[in-house]
Every structure is written in C-alpha cells, then in structure tokens.
Protein backbone atom coordinates (compact mmCIF):
# COMPACT_ATOMS: atom_id res chain seq x y z
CA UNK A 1 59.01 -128.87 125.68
CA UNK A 2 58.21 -132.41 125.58
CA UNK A 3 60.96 -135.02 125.18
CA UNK A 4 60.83 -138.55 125.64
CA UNK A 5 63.68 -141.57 125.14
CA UNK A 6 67.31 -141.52 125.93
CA UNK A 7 69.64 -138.30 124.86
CA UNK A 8 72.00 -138.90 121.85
CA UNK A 9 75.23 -137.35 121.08
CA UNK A 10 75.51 -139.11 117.82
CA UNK A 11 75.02 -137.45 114.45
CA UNK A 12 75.88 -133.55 115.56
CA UNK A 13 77.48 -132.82 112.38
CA UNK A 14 81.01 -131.86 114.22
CA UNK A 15 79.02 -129.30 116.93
CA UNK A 16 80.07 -129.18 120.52
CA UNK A 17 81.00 -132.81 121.15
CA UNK A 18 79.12 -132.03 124.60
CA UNK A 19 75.85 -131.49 123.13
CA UNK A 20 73.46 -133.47 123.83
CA UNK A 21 70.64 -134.61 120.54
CA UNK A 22 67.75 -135.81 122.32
CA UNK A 23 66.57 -138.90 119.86
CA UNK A 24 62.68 -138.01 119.96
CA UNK A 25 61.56 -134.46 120.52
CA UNK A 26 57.76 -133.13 120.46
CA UNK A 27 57.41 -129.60 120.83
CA UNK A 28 53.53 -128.16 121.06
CA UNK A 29 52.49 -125.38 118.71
CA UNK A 30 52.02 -122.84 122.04
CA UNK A 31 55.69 -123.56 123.10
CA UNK A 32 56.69 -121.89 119.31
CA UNK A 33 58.76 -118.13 120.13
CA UNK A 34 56.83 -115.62 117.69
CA UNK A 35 59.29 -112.74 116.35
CA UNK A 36 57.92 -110.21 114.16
CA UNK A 37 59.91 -109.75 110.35
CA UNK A 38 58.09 -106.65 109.41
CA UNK A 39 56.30 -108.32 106.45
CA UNK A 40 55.49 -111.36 108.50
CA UNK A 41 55.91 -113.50 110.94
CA UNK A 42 58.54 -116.02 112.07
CA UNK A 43 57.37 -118.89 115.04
CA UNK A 44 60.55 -121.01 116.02
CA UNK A 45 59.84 -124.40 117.26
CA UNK A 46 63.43 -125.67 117.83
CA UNK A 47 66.51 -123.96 118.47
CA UNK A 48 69.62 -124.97 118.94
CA UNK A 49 69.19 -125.31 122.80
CA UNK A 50 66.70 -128.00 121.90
CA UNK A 51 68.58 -130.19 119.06
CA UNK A 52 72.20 -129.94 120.68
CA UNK A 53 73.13 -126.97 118.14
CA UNK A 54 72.91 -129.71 115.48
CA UNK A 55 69.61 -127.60 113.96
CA UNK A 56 66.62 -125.39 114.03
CA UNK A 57 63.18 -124.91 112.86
CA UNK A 58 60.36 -122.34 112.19
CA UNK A 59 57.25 -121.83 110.87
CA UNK A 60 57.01 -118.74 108.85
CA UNK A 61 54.79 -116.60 106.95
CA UNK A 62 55.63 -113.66 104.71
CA UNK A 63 53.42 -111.02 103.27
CA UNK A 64 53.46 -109.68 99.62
CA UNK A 65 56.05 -107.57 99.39
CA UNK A 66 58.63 -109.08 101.94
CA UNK A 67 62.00 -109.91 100.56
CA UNK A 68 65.49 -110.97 102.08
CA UNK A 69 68.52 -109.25 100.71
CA UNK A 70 70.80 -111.34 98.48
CA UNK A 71 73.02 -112.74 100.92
CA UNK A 72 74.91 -116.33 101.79
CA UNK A 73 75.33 -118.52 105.05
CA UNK A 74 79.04 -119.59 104.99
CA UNK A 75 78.66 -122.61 107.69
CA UNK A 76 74.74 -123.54 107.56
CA UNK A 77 72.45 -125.46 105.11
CA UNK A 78 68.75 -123.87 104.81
CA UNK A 79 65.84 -125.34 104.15
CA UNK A 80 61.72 -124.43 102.75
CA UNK A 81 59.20 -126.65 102.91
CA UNK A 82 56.35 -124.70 101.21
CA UNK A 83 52.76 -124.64 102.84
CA UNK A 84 50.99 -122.48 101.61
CA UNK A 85 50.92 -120.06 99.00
CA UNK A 86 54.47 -119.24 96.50
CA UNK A 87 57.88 -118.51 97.90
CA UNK A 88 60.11 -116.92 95.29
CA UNK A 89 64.15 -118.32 95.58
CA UNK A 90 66.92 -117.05 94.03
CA UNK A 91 69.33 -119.09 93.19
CA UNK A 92 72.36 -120.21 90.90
CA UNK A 93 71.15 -117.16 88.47
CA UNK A 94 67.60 -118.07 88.07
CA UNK A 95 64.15 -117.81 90.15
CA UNK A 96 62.12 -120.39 91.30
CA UNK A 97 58.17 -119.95 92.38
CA UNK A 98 57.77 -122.51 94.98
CA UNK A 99 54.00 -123.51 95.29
CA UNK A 100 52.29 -125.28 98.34
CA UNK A 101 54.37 -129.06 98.59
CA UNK A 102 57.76 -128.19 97.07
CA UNK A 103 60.82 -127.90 99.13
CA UNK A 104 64.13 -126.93 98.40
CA UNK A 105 67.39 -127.15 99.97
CA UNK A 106 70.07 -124.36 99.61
CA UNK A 107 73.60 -125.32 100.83
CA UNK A 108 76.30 -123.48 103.11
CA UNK A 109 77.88 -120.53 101.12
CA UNK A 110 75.71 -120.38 98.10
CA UNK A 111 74.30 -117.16 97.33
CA UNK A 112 70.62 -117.14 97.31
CA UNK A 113 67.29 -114.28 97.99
CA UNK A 114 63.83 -115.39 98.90
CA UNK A 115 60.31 -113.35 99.70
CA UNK A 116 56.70 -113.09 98.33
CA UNK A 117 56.95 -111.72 94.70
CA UNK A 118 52.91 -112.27 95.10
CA UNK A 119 49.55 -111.29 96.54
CA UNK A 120 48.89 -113.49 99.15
CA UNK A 121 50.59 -114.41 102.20
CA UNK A 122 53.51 -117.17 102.17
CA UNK A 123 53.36 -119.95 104.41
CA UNK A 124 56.43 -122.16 105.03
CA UNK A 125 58.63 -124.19 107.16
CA UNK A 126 62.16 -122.74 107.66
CA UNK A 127 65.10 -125.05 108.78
CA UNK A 128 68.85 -124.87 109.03
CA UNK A 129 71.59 -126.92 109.72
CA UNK A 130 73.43 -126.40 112.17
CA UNK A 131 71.57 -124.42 114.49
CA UNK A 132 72.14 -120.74 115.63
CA UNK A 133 70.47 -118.21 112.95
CA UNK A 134 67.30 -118.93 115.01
CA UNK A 135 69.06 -116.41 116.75
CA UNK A 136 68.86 -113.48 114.06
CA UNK A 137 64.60 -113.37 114.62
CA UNK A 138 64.75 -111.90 117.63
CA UNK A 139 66.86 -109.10 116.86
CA UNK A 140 64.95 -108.58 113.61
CA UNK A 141 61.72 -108.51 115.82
CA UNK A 142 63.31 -105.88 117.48
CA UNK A 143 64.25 -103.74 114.16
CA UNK A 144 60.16 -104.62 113.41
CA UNK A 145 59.46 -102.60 116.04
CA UNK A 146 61.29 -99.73 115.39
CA UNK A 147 62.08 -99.26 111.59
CA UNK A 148 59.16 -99.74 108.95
CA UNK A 149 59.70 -102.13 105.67
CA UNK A 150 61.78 -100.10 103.59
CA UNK A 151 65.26 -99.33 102.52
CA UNK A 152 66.16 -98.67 106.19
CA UNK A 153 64.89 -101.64 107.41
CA UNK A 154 66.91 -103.49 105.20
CA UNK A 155 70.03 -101.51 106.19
CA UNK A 156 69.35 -102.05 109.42
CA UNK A 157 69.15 -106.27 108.59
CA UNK A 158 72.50 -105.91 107.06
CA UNK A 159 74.40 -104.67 109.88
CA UNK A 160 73.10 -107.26 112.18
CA UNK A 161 73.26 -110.56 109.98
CA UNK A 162 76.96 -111.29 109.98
CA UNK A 163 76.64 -112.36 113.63
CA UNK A 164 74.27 -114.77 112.24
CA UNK A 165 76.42 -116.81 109.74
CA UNK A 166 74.70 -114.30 107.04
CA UNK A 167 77.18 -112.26 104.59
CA UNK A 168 74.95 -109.75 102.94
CA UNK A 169 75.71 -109.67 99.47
CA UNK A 170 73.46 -106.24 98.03
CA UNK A 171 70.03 -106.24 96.92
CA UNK A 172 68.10 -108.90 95.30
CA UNK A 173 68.42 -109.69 92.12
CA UNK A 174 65.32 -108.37 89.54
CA UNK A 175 63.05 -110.77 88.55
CA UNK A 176 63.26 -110.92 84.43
C-alpha cells in the first residue's frame, strides 16, 4: 500500500475516534485481495484497516446468473459504480438495469437485491460506508469453495451475513 501526506482523523463518520484516515491513499491493482463469490469474483482494494474503518472498496464482477438474497445493511451505505455490462437493483419495489456509467447509492437499512439478470458478465465498483462488510468476502470465498451456486449456497450466505451488518430478508424479489 502506498500512502503519501499527513494522517487525518477528521471526517470518520462517528468510527473509532482513534482511527486514523490517511488524506491521500494509492493502492496498486496487485495489492487488491481476490475472494471468490461463486458466480464471480470480488477484488477489495480498501478495507477498513486502510481508510480508518470510515469505508471500503472493491472491484467486482458477477456472472449471469449470480444474485444476492433480498437483504438490508442496518448501519452501512452501499454503493455501484457500473463498468461494464448491466447490474440489476432492487429497490423501493421496482428494478433497475444499471448499464456501463450509472451509479447508484442505496442507504443504511433499506431493503434492496442485486445480480446479473443477463448474459454477460457484470463489471462494477462496490463501496460502503463505513467499512467492515469487506469482511463478509472472505468467508463467502470460503463457502465458494465448498458449496456450488444453488439453494444451499445461498443458505449457507444467510447464516453468515448478520455478522456483516447484513439482515437477510428471503429471496429476491421476481422480476415482472
């Protein structure tokens, strides 16, 4: 990790008071933590041991098919930045095809689903605020590696994601 300037502790968003924000961080493509998702792939670039636990971010791509249950994040704001391809968001009742340039923002404790309701890959930047569901890719790399995409998979996402500021809510909704 490269950082350069002087540390900040300003603008943590009421995190550990301790925690240090550095005020310019560069972090190279090779120093990204790859995690499996079954479907895809997630590649986290910042963590919360590298913004102060303020925030974190990924790179991700999901393959046709993949799909997160319908679920909420009581204390963390999420957000897509779309590269490549369309992610599919549910949210307030209705979803949303996000192409390649569109970004959306989905706030603490609203209920929302997202995947790749298409036929080619997904690409997108993940980010959430604070940090700390970073977390939740490397033990779903490690239910990759055991359980195949499927309903077991997903009941094996469920039981882990509440230690992740995730309350499952059931399945996705169907698309209409």
């Amino acid at each position: 990790m490269s950082q350069a300037g002087v540390p900040s502790t300003g603008g943590n968003s009421g995190q550990n008071p301790e925690a240090v924000i550095p005020r310019i961080l560069i972090v190279p493509p090779e120093e990204a933590r790859g995690y499996s998702q079954g479907l895809g792939e997630a590649h986290i670039l910042v963590g919360g041991e590298r913004s102060g636990g303020a925030w974190w971010l990924g790179q991700f791509r999901e393959d046709p098919g993949f799909m997160t249950l319908l679920h909420l994040h009581p204390h963390m704001d999420e957000y897509f930045f779309i590269l490549q391809g369309v992610l599919s968001l549910y949210v307030d009742g209705t979803w949303h095809d996000l192409k390649a340039g569109a970004f959306a923002m989905v706030s603490r404790d609203t209920p929302h689903a997202q995947g790749n309701t298409g036929k080619e890959p997904v690409h997108f930047v993940g980010s959430g605020s604070p940090a700390g569901f970073e977390r939740f890719f490397i033990e779903l790399d490690e239910i990759a590696k055991r359980v195949p995409p499927g309903p077991q998979f997903g009941a094996e996402i469920a039981k882990i994601m509440p230690k992740y500021d995730t309350k499952p809510l059931g399945p996705p909704p169907r698309r209409t």
